[in-house]
Protein backbone atom coordinates (compact mmCIF):
# COMPACT_ATOMS: atom_id res chain seq x y z
CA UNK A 1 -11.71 -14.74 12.15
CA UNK A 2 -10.96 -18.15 13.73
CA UNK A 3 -12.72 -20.80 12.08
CA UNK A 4 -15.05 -23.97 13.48
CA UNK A 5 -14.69 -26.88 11.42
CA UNK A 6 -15.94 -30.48 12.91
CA UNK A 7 -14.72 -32.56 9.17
CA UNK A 8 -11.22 -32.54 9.86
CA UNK A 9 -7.97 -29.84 9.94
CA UNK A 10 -7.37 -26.77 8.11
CA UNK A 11 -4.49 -26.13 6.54
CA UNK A 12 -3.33 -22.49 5.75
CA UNK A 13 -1.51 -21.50 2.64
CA UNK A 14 -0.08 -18.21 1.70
CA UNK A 15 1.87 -17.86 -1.93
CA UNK A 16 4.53 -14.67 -1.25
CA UNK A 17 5.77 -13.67 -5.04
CA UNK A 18 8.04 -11.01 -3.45
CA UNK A 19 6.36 -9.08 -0.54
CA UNK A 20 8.64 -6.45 1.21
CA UNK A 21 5.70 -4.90 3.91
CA UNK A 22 6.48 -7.91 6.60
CA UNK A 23 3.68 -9.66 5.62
CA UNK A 24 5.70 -12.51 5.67
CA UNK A 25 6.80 -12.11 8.96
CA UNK A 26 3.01 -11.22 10.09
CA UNK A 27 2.00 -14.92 8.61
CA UNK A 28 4.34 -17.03 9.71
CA UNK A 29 3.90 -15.53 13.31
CA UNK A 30 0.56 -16.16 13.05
CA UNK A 31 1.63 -20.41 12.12
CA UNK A 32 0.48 -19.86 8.48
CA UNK A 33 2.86 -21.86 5.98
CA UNK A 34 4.61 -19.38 3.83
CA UNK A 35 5.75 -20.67 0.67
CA UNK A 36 8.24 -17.94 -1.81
CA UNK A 37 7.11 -18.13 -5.44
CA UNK A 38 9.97 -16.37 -7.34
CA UNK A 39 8.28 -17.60 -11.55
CA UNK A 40 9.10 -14.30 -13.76
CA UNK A 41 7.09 -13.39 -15.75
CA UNK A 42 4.25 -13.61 -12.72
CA UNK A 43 1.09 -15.14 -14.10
CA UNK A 44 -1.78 -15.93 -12.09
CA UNK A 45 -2.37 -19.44 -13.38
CA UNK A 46 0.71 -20.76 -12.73
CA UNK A 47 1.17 -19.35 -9.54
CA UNK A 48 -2.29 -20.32 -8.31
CA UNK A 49 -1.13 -24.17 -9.72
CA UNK A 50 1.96 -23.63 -7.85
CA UNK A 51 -0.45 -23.26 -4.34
CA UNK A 52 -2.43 -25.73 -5.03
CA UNK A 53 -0.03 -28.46 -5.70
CA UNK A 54 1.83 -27.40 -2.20
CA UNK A 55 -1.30 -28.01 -0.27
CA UNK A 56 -2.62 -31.46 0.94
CA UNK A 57 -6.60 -31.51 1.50
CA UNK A 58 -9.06 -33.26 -0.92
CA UNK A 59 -10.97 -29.60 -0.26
CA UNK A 60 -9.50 -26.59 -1.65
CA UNK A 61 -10.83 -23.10 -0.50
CA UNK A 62 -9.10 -20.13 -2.14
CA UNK A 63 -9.64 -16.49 -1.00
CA UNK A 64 -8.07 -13.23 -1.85
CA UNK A 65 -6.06 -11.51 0.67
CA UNK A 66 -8.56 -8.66 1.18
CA UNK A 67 -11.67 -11.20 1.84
CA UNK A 68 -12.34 -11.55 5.44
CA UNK A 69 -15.08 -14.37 6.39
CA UNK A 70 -17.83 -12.91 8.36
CA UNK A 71 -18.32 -15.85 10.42
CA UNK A 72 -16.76 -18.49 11.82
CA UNK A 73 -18.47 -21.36 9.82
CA UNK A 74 -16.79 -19.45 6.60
CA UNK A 75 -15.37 -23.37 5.70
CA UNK A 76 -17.64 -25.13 6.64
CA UNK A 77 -19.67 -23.17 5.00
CA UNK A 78 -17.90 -23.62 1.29
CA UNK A 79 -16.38 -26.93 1.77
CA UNK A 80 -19.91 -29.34 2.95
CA UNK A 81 -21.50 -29.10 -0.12
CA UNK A 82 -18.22 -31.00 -1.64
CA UNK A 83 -17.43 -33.22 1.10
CA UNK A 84 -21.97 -34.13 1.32
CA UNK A 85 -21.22 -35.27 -2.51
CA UNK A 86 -23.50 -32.49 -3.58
CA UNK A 87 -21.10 -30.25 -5.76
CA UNK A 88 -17.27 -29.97 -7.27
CA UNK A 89 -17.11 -26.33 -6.98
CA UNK A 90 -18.68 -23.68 -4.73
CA UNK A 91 -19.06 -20.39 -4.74
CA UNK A 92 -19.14 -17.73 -2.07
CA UNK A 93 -20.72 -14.93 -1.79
CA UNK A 94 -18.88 -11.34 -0.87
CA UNK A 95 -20.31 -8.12 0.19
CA UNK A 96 -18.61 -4.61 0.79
CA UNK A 97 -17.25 -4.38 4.83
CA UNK A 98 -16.92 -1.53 6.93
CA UNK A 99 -13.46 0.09 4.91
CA UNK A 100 -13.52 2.63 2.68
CA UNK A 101 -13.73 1.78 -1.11
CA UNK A 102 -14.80 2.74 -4.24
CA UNK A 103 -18.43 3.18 -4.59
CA UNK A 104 -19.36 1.25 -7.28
CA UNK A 105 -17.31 -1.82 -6.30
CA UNK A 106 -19.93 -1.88 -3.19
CA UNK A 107 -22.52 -2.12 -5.60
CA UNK A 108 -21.83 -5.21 -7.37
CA UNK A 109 -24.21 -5.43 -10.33
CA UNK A 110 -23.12 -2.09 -11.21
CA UNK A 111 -19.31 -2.82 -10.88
CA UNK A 112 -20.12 -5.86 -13.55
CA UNK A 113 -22.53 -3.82 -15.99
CA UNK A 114 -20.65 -4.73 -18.65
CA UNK A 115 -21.71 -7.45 -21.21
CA UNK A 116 -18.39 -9.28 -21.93
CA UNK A 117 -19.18 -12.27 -19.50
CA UNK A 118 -22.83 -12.57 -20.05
CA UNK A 119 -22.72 -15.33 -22.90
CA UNK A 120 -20.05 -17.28 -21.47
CA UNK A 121 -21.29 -17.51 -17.91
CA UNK A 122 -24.90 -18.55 -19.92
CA UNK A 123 -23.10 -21.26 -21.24
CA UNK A 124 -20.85 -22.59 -19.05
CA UNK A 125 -22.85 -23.39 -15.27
CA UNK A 126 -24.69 -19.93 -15.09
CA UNK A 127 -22.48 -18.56 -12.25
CA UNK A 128 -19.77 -16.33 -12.73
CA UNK A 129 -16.92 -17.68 -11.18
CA UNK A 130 -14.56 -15.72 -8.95
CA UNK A 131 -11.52 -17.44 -6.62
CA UNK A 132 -12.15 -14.58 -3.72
CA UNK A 133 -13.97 -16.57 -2.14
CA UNK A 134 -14.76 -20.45 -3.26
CA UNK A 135 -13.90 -23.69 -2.69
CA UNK A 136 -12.57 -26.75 -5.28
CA UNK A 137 -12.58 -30.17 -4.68
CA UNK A 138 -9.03 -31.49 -5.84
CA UNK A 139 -9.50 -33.92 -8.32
CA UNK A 140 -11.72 -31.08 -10.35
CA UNK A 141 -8.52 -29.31 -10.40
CA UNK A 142 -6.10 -31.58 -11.30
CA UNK A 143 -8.63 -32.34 -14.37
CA UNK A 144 -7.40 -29.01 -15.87
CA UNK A 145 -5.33 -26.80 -13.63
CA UNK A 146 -5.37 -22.90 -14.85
CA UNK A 147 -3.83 -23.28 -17.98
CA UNK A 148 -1.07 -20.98 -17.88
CA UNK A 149 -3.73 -18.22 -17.42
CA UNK A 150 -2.20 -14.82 -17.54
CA UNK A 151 -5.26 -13.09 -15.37
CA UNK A 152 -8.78 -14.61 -15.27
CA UNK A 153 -7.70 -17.97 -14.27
CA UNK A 154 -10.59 -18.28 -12.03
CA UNK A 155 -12.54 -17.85 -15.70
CA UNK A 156 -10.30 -20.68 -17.50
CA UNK A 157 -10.43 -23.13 -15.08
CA UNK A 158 -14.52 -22.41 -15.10
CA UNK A 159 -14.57 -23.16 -19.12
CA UNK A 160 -12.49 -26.25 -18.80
CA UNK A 161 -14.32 -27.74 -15.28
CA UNK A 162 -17.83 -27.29 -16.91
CA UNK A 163 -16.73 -28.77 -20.32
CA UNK A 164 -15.46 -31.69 -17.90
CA UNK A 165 -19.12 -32.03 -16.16
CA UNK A 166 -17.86 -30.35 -12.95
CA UNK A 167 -20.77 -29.16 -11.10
CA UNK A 168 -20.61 -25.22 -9.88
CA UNK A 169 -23.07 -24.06 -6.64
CA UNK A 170 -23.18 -20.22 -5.53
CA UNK A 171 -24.01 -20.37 -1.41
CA UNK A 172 -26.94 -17.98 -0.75
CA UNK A 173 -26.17 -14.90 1.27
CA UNK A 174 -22.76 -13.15 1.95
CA UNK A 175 -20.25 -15.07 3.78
CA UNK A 176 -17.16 -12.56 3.56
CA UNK A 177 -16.36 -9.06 2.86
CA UNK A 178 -14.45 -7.89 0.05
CA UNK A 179 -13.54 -4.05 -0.30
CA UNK A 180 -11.31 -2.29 -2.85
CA UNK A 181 -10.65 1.75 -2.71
CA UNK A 182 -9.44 2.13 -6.01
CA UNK A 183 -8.01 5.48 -7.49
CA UNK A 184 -8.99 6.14 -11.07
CA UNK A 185 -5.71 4.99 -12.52
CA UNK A 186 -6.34 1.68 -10.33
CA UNK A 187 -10.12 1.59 -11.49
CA UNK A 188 -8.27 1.64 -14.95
CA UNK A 189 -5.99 -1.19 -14.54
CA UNK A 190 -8.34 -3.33 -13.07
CA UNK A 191 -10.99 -3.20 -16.00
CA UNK A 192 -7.62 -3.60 -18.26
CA UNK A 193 -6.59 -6.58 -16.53
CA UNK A 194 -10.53 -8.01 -16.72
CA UNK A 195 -10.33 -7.35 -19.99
CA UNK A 196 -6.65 -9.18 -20.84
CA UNK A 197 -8.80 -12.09 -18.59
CA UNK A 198 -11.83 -12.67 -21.05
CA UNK A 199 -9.47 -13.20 -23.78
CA UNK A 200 -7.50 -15.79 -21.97
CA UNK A 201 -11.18 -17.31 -21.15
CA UNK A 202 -11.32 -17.40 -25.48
CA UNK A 203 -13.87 -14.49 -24.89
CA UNK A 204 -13.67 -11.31 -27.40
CA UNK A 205 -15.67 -7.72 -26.63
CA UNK A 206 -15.81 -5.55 -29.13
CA UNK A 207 -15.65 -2.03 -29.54
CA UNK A 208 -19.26 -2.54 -30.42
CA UNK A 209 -20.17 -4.27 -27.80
CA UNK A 210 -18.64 -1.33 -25.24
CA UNK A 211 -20.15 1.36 -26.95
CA UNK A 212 -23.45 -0.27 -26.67
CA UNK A 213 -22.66 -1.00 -23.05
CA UNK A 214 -21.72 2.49 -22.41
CA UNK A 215 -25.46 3.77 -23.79
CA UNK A 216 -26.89 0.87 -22.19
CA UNK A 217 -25.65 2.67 -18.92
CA UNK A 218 -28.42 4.80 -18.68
CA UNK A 219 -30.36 2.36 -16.38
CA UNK A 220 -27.74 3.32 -13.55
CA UNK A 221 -28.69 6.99 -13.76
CA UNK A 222 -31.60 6.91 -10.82
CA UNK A 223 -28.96 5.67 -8.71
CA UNK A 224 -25.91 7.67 -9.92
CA UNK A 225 -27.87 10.58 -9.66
CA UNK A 226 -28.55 10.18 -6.00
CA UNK A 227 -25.02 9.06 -5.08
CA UNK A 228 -23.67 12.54 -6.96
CA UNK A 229 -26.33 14.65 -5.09
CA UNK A 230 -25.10 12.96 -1.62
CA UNK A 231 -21.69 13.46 -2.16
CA UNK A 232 -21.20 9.78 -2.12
CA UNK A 233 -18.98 9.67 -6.13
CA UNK A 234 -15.90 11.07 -4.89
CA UNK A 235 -13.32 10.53 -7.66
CA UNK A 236 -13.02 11.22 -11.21
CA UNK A 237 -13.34 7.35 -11.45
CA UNK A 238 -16.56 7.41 -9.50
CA UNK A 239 -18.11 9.85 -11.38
CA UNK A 240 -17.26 8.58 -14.88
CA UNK A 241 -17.27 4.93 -13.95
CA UNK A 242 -19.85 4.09 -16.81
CA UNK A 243 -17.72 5.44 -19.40
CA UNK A 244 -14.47 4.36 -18.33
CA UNK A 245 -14.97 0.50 -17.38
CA UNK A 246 -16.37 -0.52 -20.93
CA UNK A 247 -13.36 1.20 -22.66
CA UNK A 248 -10.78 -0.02 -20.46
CA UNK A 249 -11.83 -4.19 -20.76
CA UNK A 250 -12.30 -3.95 -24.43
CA UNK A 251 -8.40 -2.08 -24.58
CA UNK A 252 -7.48 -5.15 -22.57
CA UNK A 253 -9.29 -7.67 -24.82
CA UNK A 254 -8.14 -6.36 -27.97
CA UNK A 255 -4.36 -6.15 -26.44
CA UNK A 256 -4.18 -9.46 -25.13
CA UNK A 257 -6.56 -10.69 -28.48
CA UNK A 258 -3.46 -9.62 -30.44
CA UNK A 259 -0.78 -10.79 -28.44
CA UNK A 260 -2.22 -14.10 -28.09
CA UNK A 261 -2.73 -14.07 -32.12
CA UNK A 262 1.08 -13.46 -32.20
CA UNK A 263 2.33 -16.18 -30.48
C-alpha cells in the first residue's frame, strides 16, 4: 500500500540472498533498491546488519516480506514515536489477513503458548520483540548490531538494546497483516528454528519445561474443540499443534545449546 509520510522520504530496501522467482525483477520495477547478499553460511544477523548498514535514514523500519501495512500511515505510524523523542524502538502490531494460513498462527496467543520466552521478555522491556513489523532508531542499532545471530536476531538485539537503556513501545491495535499457511513439516521447522533462536538469545527450555507446557495445553481445549467440530483444524499440524510446537523448540534449543557449547 502506498504510504503518506509528511517527516521526510522513504527509502526502500530489499536484501535478495539468492531469489530465482523474479522477485528481483518485480522490485526493482517497482524503484525498490535491490541489494544481492551472497554471505554462506546465511545467518540472519549478519544479513539483517548487512541491510541496515546499506540504508541511510536515522529511522529504521524493518518488515517481513509477507507483512502488508493495512493503512497508509503504516510509517508514520512506527517511526513518530522515535522521531517525537518518545521511544528507541517500536513495535507493531500484526493480525492474520484475508489468505489462507494455518489456524493457529491466526490466533496468536495460542501460536506462542509456549513458556520459553516468558522470563526473558519479563526481564528485558516486557514486549516480545519481533522485526515483522517495527521500527529502530539507528544509533540503538549501531550500539549492538545482531550479533552474528543465527535466527532470533530480533531476540538478541532486544537483550543487548534493553541492557543498553533502549526504550521498547508496542503501538496499540493492528497495523499490518501477517499470514503463514504452513504444512506440518513447515509448522516443524519453524518451532525448530524458534527454538535454535532462544538459545542464541542465551535462553535454555528444557525438556521439563515442554512437557509441562504440553499439559499446560489443556486451557486451549474449549477452543480446539470448536475449531475440530467446524472443520476449521485441517492438517495433521493443526490438529496436534499443542503437542508438536513444545517438542520441536526444545529439539532446537538443545541442538543449537550444544553446538554453541562446542565452539
Amino acid at each position: 500500500m502506498s504510504q503518506r509520510f509528511d517527516r521526510g522520504e522513504i527509502e526502500v530496501i530489499a536484501i535478495d540472498s539468492g531469489s530465482t522467482d523474479g522477485t528481483v525483477e518485480f522490485l526493482r520495477g517497482a524503484g525498490v533498491r535491490v541489494i544481492g547478499y551472497s554471505e554462506r553460511p546465511f545467518r540472519f544477523g549478519p544479513a539483517r546488519d548487512f541491510a541496515f548498514r546499506a540504508s541511510r535514514g536515522r529511522v529504521i523500519v524493518t518488515q517481513s516480506q509477507d507483512v502488508i501495512p493495512m493503512t497508509d500511515r503504516y510509517v508514520d505510524d512506527l517511526v513518530s514515536p522515535i522521531l517525537e523523542g518518545d521511544a528507541d524502538i517500536v513495535q507493531g502490531n500484526t493480525g492474520p489477513g484475508d489468505q489462507p494460513h494455518f489456524y493457529w498462527h491466526a490466533k496468536r496467543s495460542a501460536f506462542y503458548f509456549t513458556s520459553e520466552g516468558t522470563r526473558f521478555t519479563e526481564e528485558f522491556g516486557g514486549i516480545a520483540l519481533s522485526f515483522e513489523c517495527i521500527a529502530i532508531e539507528r544509533s540503538a542499532w549501531k550500539e549492538s548490531g545482531f550479533a552474528n545471530a543465527l535466527v532470533c536476531e530480533d531476540k538478541v538485539f532486544q537483550r543487548l538494546a534493553v541492557t543498553r537503556g533502549r526504550k521498547i513501545i508496542r503501538l496499540a491495535g493492528a497495523i499490518a497483516t501477517h499470514d503463514h499457511a504452513y504444512s506440518t513439516r513447515g509448522l516443524i521447522a519453524r518451532c525448530v528454528q524458534e527454538g535454535r533462536g532462544w538459545a542464541e538469545a542465551e535462553v535454555t527450555y528444557t525438556l521439563r519445561q515442554a512437557a509441562w507446557d504440553s499439559i499446560r495445553a489443556v486451557r486451549w481445549f474449549d477452543r480446539w474443540f470448536h475449531a475440530l467440530i467446524r472443520l476449521r483444524l485441517r492438517s495433521f499440524g493443526e490438529l496436534f499443534f499443542f503437542q508438536i510446537r513444545p517438542i520441536a523448540v526444545w529439539s532446537g534449543n538443545r541442538s543449537q545449546r550444544r553446538r554453541r557449547a562446542e565452539g
